[in-house]
C-alpha atoms as a PDB file:
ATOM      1  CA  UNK A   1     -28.196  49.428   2.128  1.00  0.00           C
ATOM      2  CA  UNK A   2     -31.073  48.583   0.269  1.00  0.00           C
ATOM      3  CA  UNK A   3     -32.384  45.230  -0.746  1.00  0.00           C
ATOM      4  CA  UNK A   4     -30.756  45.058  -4.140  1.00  0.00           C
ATOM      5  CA  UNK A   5     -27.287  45.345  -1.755  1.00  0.00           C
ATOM      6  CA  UNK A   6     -27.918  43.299   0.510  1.00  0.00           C
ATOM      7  CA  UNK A   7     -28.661  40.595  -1.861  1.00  0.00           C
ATOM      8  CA  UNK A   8     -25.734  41.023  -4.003  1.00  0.00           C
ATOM      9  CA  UNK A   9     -23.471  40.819  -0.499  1.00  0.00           C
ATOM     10  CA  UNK A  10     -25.421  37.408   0.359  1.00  0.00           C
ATOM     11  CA  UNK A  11     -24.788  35.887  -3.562  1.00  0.00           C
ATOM     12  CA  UNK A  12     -20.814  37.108  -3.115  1.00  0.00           C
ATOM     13  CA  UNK A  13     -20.426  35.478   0.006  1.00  0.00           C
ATOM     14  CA  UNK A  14     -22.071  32.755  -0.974  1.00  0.00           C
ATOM     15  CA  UNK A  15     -19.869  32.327  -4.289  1.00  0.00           C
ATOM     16  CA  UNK A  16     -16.907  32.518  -1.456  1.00  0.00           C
ATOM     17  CA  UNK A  17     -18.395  29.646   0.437  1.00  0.00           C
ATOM     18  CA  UNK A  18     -18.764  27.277  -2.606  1.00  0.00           C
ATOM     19  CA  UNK A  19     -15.414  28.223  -3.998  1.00  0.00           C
ATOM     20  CA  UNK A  20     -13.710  27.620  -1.112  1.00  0.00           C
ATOM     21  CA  UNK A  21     -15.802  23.966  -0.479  1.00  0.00           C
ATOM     22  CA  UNK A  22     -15.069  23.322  -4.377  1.00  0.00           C
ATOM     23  CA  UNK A  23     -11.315  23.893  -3.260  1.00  0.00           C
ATOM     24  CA  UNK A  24     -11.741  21.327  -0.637  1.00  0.00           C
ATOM     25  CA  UNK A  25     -13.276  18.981  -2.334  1.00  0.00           C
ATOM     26  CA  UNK A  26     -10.814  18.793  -5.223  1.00  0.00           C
ATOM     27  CA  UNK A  27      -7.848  18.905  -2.394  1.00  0.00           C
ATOM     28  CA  UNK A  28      -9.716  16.085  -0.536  1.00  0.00           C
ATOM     29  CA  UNK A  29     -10.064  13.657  -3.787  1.00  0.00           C
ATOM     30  CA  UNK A  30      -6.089  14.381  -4.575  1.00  0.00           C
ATOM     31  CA  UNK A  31      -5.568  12.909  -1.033  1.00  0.00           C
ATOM     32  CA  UNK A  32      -7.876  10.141  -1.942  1.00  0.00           C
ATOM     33  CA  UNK A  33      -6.329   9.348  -4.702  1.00  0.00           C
ATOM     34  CA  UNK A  34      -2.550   9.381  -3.522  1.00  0.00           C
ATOM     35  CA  UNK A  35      -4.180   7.088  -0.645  1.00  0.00           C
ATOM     36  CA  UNK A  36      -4.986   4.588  -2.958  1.00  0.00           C
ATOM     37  CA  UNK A  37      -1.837   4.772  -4.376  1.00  0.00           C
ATOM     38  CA  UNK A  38      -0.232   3.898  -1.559  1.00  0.00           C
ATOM     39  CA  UNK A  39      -2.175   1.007  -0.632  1.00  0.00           C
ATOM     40  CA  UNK A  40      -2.056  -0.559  -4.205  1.00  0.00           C
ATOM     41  CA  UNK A  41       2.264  -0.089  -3.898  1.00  0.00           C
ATOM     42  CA  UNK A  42       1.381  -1.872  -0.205  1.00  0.00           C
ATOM     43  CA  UNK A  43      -0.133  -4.165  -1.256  1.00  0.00           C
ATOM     44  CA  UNK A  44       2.026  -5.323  -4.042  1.00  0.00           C
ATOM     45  CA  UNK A  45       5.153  -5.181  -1.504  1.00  0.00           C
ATOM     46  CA  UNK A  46       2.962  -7.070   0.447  1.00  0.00           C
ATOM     47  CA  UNK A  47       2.741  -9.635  -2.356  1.00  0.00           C
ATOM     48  CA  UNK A  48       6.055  -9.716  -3.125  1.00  0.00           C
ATOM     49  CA  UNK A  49       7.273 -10.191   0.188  1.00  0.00           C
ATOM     50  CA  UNK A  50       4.849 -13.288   0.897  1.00  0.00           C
ATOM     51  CA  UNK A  51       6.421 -15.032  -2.525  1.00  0.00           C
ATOM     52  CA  UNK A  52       9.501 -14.223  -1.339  1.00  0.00           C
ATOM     53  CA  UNK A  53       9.063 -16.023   2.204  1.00  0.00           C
ATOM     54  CA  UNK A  54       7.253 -18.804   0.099  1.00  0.00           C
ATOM     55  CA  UNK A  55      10.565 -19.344  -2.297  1.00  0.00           C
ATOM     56  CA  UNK A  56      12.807 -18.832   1.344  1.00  0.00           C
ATOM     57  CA  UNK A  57      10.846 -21.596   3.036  1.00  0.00           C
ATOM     58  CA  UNK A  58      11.075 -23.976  -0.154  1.00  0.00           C
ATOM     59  CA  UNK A  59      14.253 -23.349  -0.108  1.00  0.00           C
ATOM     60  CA  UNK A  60      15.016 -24.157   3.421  1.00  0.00           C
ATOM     61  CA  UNK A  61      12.898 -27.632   3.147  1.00  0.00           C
ATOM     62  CA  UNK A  62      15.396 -28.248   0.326  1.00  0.00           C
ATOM     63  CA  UNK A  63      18.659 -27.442   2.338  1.00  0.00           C
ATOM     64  CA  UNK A  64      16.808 -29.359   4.930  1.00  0.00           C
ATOM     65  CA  UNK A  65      16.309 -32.452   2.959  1.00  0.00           C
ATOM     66  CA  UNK A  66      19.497 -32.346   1.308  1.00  0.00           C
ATOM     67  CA  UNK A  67      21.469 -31.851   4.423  1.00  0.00           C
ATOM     68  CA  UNK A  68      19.672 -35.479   5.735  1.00  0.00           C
ATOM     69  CA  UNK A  69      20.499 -36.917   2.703  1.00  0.00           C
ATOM     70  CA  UNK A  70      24.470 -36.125   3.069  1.00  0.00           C
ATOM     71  CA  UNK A  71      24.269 -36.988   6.649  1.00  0.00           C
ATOM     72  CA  UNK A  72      22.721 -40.275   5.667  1.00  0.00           C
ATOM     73  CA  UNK A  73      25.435 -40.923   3.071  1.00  0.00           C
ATOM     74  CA  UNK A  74      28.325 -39.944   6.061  1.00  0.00           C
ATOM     75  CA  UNK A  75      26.836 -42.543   8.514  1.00  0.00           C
ATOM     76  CA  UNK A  76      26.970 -45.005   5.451  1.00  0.00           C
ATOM     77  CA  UNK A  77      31.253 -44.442   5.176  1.00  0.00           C
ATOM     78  CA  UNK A  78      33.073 -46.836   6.792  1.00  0.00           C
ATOM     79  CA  UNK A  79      36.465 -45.949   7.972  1.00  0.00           C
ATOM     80  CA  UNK A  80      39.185 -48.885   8.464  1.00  0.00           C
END
């Protein structure tokens, strides 16, 4: 094998090598990307969910409230 070869072999294998890492790399920012997908759909069901215990709790203060207020208006009956 002379030198001329043997340099040839090394510049096709190294081609390989960065091919393959190329190939990595792009596979490696897909993932990154469908990561940050996910966390942005997270993070809005995360956001929804919080108003949505926010408008339950209002809620329930209302029923509270209102519940005292019919109770208060059942004591205030007089029967007889």
């Amino acid at each position: 094998v002379t030198g001329l070869e043997a340099a040839n072999h090394a510049i096709n294998q190294l081609h390989t090598m960065v091919t393959g890492i190329a190939c990595a790399a792009e596979q490696q920012t897909q993932v990154c990307e469908e990561i940050n997908r996910n966390i942005v759909s997270i993070e809005d069901s995360t956001r929804d969910t919080s108003q949505g215990t926010e408008q339950l709790s209002e809620a329930g203060s209302q029923m509270a409230a209102q519940a005292q207020q019919l109770q208060s208006m059942v004591h205030s009956f007089r029967i007889g």
